[in-house]
Protein backbone atom coordinates (compact mmCIF):
# COMPACT_ATOMS: atom_id res chain seq x y z
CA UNK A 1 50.77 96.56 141.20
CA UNK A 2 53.94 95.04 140.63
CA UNK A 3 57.07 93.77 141.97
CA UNK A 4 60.18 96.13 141.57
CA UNK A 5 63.81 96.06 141.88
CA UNK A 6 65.04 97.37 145.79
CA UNK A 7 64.80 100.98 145.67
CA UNK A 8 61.97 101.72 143.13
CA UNK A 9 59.09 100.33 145.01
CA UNK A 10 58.24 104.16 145.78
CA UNK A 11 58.17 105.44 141.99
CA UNK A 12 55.47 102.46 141.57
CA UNK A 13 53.80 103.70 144.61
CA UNK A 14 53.41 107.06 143.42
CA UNK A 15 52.66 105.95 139.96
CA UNK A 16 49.76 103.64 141.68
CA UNK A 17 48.15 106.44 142.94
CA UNK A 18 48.06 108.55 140.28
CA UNK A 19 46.39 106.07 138.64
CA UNK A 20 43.70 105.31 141.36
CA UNK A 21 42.99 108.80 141.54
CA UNK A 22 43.07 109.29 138.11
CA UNK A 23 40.78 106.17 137.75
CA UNK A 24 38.05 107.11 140.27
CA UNK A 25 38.30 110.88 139.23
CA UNK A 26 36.89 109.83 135.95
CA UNK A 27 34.40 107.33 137.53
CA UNK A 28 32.81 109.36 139.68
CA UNK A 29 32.74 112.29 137.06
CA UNK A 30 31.03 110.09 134.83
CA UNK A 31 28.71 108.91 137.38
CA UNK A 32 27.95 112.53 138.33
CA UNK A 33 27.09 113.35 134.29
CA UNK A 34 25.14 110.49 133.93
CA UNK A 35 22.78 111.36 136.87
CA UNK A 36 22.78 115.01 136.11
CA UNK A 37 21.68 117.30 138.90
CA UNK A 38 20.30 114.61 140.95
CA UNK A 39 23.66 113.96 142.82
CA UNK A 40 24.87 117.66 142.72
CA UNK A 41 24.32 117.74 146.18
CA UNK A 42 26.47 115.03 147.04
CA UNK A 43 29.98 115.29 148.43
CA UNK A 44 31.28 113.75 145.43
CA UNK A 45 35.44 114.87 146.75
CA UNK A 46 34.81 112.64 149.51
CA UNK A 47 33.58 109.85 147.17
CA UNK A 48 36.23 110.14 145.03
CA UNK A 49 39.69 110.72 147.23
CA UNK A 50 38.15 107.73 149.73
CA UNK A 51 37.63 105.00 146.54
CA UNK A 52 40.91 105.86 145.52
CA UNK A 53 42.74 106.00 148.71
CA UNK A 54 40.69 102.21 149.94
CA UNK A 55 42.16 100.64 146.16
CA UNK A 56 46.06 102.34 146.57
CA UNK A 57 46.29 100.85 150.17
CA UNK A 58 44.89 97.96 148.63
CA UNK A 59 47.31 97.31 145.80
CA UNK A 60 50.81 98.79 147.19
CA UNK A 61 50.66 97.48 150.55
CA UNK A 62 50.21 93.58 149.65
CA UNK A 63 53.05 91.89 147.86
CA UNK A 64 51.83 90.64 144.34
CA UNK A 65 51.74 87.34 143.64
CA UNK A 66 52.80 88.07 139.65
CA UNK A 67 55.30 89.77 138.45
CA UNK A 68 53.73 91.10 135.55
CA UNK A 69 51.47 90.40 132.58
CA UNK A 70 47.42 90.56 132.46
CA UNK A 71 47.31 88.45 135.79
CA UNK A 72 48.91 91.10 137.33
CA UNK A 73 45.82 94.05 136.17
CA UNK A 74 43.31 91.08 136.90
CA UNK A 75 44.29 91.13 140.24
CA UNK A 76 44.88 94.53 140.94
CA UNK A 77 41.26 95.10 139.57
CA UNK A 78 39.88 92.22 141.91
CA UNK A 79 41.80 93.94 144.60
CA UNK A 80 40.78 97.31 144.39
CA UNK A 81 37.03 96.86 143.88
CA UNK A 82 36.85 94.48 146.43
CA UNK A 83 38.34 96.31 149.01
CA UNK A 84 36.56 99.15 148.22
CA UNK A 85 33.14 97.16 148.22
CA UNK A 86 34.24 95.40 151.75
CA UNK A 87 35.10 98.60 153.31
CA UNK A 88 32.63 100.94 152.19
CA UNK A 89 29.29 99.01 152.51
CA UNK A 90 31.30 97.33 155.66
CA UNK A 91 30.90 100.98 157.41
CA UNK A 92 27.54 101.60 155.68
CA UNK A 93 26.12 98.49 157.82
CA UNK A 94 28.32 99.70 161.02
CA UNK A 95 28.25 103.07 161.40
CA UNK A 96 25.74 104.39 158.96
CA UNK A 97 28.27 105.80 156.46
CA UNK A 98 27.34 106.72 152.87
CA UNK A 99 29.25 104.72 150.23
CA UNK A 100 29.87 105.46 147.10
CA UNK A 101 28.04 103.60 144.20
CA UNK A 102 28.92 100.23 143.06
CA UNK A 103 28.81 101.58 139.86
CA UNK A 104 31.73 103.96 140.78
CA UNK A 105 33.69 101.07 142.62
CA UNK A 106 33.68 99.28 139.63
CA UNK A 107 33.85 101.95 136.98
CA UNK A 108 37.09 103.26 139.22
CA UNK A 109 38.75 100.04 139.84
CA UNK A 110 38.82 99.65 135.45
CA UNK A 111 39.99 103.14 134.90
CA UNK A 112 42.69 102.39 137.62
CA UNK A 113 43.98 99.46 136.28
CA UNK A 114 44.29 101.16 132.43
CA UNK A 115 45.78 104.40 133.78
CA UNK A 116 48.36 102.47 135.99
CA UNK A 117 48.84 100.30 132.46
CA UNK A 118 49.78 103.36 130.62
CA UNK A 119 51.98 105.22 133.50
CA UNK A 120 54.12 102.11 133.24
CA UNK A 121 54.12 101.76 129.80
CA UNK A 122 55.18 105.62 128.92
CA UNK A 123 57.18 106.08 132.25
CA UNK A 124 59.55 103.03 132.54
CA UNK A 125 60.81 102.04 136.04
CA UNK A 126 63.90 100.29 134.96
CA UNK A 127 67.30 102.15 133.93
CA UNK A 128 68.19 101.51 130.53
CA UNK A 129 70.98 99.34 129.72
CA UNK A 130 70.39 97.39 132.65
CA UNK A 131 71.00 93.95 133.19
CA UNK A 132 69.26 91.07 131.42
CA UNK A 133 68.47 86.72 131.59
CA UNK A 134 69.56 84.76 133.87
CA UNK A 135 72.98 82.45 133.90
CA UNK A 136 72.32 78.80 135.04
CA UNK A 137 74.75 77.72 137.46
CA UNK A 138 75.24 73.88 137.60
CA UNK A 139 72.62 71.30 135.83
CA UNK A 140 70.21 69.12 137.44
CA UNK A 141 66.50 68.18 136.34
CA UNK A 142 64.74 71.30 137.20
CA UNK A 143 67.59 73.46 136.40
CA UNK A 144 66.95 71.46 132.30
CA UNK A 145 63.34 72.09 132.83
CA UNK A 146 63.96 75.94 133.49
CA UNK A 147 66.31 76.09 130.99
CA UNK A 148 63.80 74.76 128.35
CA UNK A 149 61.15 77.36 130.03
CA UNK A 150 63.00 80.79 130.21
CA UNK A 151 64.14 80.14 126.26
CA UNK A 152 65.81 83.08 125.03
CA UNK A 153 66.09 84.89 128.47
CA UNK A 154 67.84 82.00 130.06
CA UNK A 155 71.05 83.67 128.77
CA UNK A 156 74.07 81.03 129.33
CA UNK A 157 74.94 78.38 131.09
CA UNK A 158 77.69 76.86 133.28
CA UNK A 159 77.04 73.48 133.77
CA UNK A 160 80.44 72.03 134.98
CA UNK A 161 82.87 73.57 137.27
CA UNK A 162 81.82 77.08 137.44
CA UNK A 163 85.45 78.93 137.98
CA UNK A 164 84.59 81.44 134.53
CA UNK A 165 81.71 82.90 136.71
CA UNK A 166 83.59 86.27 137.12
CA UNK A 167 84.57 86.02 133.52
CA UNK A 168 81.03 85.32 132.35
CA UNK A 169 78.87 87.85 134.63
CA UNK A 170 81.17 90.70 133.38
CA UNK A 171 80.21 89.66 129.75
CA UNK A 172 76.78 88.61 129.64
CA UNK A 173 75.70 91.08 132.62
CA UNK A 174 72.84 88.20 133.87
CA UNK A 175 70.14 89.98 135.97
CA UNK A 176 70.17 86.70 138.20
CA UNK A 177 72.75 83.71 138.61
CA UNK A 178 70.45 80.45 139.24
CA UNK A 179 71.71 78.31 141.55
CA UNK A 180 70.74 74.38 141.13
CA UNK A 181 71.17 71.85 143.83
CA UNK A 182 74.15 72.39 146.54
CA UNK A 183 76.47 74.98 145.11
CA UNK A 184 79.87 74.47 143.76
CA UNK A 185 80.70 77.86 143.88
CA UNK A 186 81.64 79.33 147.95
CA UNK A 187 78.98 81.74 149.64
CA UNK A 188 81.39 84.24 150.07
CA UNK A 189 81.79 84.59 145.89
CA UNK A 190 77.75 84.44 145.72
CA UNK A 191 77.64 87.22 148.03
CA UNK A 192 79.82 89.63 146.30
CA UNK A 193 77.62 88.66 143.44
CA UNK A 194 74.93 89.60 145.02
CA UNK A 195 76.52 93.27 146.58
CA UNK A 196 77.35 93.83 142.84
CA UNK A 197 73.47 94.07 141.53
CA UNK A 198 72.93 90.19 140.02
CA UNK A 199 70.02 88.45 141.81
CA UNK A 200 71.41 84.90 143.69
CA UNK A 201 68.26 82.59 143.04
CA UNK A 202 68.04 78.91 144.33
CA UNK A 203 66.37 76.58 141.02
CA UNK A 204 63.44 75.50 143.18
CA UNK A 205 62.35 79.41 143.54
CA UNK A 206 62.51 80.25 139.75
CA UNK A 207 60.92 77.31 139.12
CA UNK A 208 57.93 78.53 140.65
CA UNK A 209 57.90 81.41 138.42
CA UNK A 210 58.69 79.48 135.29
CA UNK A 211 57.25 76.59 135.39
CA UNK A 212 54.27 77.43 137.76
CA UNK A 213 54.60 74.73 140.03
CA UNK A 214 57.04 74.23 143.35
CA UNK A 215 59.57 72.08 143.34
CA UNK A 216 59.09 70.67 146.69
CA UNK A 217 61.46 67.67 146.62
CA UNK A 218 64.50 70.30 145.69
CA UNK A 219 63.75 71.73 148.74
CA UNK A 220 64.87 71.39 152.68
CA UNK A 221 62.58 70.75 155.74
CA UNK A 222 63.56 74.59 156.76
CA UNK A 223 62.56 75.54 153.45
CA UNK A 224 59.51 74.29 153.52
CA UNK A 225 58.60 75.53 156.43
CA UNK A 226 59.25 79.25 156.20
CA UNK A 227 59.50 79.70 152.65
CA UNK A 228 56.52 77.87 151.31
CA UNK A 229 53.91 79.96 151.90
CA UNK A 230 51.03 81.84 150.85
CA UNK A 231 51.75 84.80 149.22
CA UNK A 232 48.38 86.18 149.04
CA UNK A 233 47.45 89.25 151.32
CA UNK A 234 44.69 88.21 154.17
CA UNK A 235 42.68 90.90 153.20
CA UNK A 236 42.90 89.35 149.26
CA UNK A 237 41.86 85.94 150.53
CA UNK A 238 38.54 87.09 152.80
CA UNK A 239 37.73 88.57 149.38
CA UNK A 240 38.04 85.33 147.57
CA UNK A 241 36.37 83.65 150.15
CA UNK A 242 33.22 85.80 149.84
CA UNK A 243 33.53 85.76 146.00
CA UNK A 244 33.76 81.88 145.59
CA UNK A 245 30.79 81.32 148.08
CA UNK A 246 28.35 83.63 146.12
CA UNK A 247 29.44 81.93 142.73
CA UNK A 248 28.99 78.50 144.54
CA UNK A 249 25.36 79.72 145.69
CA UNK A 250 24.74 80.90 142.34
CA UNK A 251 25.87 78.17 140.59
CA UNK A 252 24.00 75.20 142.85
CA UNK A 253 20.28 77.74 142.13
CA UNK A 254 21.36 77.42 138.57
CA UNK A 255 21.82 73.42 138.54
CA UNK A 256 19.73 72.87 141.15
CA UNK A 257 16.66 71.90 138.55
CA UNK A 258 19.53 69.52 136.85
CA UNK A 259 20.68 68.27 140.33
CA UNK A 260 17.40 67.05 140.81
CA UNK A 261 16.28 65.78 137.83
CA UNK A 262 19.36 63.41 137.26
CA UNK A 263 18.60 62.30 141.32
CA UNK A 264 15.12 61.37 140.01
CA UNK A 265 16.55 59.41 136.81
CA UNK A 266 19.08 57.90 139.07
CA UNK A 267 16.70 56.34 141.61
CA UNK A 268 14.33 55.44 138.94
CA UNK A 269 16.15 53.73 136.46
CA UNK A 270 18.20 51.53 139.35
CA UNK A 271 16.63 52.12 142.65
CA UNK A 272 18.49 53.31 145.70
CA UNK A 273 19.74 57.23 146.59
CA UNK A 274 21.32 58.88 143.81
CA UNK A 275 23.90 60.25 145.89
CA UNK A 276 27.15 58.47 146.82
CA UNK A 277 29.25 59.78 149.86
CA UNK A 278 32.79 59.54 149.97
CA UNK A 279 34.87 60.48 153.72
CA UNK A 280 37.75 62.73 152.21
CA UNK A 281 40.19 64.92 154.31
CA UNK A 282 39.16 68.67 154.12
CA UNK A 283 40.65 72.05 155.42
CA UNK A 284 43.19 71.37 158.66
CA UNK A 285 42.53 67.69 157.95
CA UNK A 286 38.77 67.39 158.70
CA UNK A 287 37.31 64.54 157.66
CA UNK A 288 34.10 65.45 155.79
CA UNK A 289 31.18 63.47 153.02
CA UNK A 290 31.86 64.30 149.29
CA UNK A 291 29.25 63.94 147.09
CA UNK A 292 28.78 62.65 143.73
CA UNK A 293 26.41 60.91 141.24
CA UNK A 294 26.00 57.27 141.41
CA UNK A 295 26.68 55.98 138.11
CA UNK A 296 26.63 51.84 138.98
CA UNK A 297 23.88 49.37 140.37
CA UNK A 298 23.93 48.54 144.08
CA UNK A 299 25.40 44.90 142.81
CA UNK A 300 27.45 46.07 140.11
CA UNK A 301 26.88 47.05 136.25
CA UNK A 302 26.46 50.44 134.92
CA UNK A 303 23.14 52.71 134.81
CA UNK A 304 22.03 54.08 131.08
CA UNK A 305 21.65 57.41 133.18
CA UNK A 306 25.47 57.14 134.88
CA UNK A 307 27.10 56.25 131.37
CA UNK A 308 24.73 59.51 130.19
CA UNK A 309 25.77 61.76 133.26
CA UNK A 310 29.70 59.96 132.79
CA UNK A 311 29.55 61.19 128.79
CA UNK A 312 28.44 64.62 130.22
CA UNK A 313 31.27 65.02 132.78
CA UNK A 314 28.50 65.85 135.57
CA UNK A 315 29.47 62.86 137.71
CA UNK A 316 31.04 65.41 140.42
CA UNK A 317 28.32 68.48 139.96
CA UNK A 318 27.28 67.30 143.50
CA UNK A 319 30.46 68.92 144.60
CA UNK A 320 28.48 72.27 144.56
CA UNK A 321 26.33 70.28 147.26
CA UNK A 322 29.93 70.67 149.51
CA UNK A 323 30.63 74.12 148.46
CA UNK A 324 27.53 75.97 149.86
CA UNK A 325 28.34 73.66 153.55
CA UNK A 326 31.53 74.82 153.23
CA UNK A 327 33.31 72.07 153.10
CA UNK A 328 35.09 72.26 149.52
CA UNK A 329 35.89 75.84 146.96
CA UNK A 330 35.01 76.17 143.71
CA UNK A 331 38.93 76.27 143.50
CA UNK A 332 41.83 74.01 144.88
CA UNK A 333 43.34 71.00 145.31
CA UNK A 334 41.31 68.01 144.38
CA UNK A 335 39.55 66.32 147.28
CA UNK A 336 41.83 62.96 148.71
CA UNK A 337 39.72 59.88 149.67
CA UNK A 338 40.76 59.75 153.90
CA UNK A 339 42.40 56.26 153.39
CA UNK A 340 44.85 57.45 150.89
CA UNK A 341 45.76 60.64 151.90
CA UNK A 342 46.96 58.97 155.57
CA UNK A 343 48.72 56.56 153.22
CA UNK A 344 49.92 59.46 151.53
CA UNK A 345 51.16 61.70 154.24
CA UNK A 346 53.07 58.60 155.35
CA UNK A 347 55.14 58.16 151.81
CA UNK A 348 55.47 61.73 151.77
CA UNK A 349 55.68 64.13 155.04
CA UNK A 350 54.88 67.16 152.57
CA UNK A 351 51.96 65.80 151.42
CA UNK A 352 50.42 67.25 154.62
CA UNK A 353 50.53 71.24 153.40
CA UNK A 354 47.66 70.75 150.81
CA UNK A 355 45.35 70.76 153.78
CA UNK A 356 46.21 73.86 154.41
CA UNK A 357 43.13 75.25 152.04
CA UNK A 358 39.80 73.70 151.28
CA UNK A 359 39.91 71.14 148.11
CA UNK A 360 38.29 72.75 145.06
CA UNK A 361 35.53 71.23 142.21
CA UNK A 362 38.56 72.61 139.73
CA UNK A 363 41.93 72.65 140.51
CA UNK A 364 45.54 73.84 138.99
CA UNK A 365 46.81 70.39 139.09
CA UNK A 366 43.60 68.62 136.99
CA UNK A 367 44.20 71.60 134.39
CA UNK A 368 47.63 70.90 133.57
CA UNK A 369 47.15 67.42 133.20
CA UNK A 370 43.98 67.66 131.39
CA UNK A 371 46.16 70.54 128.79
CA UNK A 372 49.36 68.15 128.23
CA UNK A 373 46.74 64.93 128.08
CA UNK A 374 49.18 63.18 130.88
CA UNK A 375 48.12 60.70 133.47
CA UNK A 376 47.91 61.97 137.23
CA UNK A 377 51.40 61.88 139.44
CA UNK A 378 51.11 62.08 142.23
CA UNK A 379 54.42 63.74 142.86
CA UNK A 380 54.06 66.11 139.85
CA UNK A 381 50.13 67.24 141.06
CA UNK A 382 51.74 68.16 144.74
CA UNK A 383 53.81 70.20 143.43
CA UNK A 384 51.18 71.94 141.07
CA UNK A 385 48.57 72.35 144.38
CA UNK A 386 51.88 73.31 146.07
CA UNK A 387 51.79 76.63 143.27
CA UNK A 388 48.05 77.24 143.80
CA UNK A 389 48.29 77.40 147.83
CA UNK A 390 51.13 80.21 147.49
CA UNK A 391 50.18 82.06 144.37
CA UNK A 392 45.62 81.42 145.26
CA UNK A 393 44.14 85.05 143.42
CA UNK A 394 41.57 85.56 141.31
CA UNK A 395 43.65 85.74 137.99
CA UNK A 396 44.72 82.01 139.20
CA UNK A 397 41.18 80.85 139.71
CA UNK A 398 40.18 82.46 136.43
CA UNK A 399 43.22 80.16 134.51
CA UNK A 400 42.09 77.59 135.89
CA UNK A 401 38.15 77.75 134.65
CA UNK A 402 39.25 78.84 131.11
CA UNK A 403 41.60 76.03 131.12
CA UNK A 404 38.81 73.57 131.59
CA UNK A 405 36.47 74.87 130.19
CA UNK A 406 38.14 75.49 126.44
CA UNK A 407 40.95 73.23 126.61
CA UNK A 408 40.33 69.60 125.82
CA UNK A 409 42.97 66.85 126.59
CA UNK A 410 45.86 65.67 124.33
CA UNK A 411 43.76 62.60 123.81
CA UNK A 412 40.41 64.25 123.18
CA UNK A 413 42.28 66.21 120.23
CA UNK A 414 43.59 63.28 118.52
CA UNK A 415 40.43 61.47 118.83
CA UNK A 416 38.52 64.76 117.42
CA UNK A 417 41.04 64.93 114.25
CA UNK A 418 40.89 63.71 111.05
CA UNK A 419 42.54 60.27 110.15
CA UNK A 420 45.82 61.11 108.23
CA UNK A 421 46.07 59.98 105.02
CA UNK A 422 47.88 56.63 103.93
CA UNK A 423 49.78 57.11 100.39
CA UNK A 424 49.01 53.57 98.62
């Protein structure tokens, strides 16, 4: 479920599926105790080595778009039961095949993820005394960002001419040696680096890790076009896909009563539909009608209901409207008006790779600026959607909803605290 150093992939490996069939041993045991005799006749060895085998293919064979940390058992989860749910009830509907119970699936995929959690924690997969941080080579402004980001494990710093960096490695023993901008130092020395254990890492690439966001102006054209990529295994994404389209049916048969009582309000209060569609650029570039709330008269002035629905922050709950035609995600990039983003992809040729997914109702870029309370850039938000396009999983999508939904703004804070006091 993780991401090891070259030559200790396997011992995770083997530790994963210990842990799967650990997880779906006890799963399907329970299942079996809970029913009693009724399933005694059921070829419960079957049930259990197939789960576990479907959610260890699952989870060692993709590369993991975290490192580490609770994303990393969200997604592993997310991976393993879907998998096993696609596959299983896949070859139900096919070929007739019994699956196990959802209630195993699930059970499994939870036991799976803890066990795995405790293998690593008791059996560690790094040597001790290994090395540690990372030494900044050179200084530029992501390299100051980073810097500020990695803290304590930055470890030190060279930011003139860099001819102690034999000197320093052998003292500090970095893990990595981050590289900013064009190097000072010759390939040939970063190579023997390199042969001698320490990680050679370019500032735009640990910024992505850092500071969750890519810094797409740091990089080159060749770069960008074999290096910015999704990470995310296909076979993670058709999961997502099938995930975010029941939630979006879900969600539009629990708002549809709201949808269409604010549509009523609407066309009472100032005549005309309550709907207003806007051409934006979708997936690959396909032009397609957003919808949202109309909050103004046909000749200008606001409606009671739109400052109501504005005060509410259900202006853009029409959005689910898109979602079930398939035309927007619950998650992504935020939806670009078709005028701008030409204008856009003009000013900047990146610009074009956020097309590369459906926009989303919620996205990573609106949650960071919503958390710091800044205004929109343009430039900063591309290289937030940039993040979300590479590292799209569920643990991302669920940030991104917990975000929103209990962080407020900077400004919304101030406004909600008490005045400070004045001494007279």
């Amino acid at each position: 479920m993780a991401r090891f150093r070259p030559g200790r992939e396997y011992h995770a490996a083997i530790l994963d599926l210990f842990a799967c069939l650990a997880g779906f041993g006890c799963a399907v045991w329970a299942f079996r105790a809970w029913l009693g005799a009724r399933e005694a006749a059921e070829p419960w060895q079957v049930q259990w080595l197939f789960s576990a085998a479907i959610a260890w293919l699952a989870i060692v064979f993709p590369e993991s778009a975290h490192p580490g940390g609770l994303p990393r058992w969200i997604d592993g989860f997310f991976t393993a039961a879907g998998s096993n749910l696609l596959v299983q009830y896949g070859l139900t509907y096919l070929f007739g095949l019994p699956a196990a119970s959802w209630f195993v699936i699930v059970l499994g995929s939870i036991f799976s993820v803890a066990a795995a959690a405790l293998l690593y924690q008791s059996i560690p997969l790094s040597p001790p005394g290994g090395r540690s941080g990372t030494l900044l080579l050179g200084s530029d402004p992501v390299t100051s960002s980073l810097a500020a980001a990695l803290g304590d494990a930055g470890g030190p710093s060279l930011p003139g001419s860099p001819d102690r960096l034999d000197e320093v490695c052998q003292s500090s023993r970095p893990r990595a040696v981050l590289v900013s901008g064009k190097p000072a130092v010759p390939l040939a020395r970063l190579l023997r680096l390199y042969y001698d254990g320490i990680a050679v890492e370019g500032s735009p690439f640990l910024s992505e890790s850092a500071l969750q966001r890519v810094a797409w102006q740091q990089l080159s054209p060749s770069d960008l076009l074999f290096s910015v990529t999704p990470v995310t295994s296909r076979a993670m994404l058709a999961f997502q896909a099938i995930y975010k389209n029941l939630a979006g049916l879900a969600l539009i048969a629990l708002f549809a009563p709201v949808l269409v009582l604010l549509s009523l309000l609407i066309s009472l209060s100032g005549g005309g539909r309550a709907l207003e569609q806007i051409e934006c650029l979708g997936v690959q570039r396909v032009p397609f009608q957003m919808f949202r709330f109309r909050t103004t008269r046909r000749g200008g002035g606001s409606l009671w209901i739109g400052s109501l629905i504005e005060r509410l922050h259900l202006t853009n709950l029409p959005h689910l409207i898109n979602v079930v035609r398939g035309e927007m995600a619950l998650f992504g990039p935020r939806p670009v008006r078709t005028a701008f983003a030409g204008r856009l992809e003009q000013l900047i040729p990146a610009y074009a790779y956020r097309f590369v997914v459906k926009p989303g109702v919620l996205g990573w870029a609106q949650a960071q600026f919503a958390e710091t309370g800044a205004m929109p850039e343009e430039l900063l938000g591309l290289e937030y959607d940039f993040y979300y396009i590479r590292q799209e999983s569920p643990s991302l999508d669920l940030d991104i909803l917990l975000r929103t939904l209990f962080r407020r703004s900077k400004s919304e804070r101030e406004a909600a605290a008490p005045p400070a006091a004045v001494d007279s």
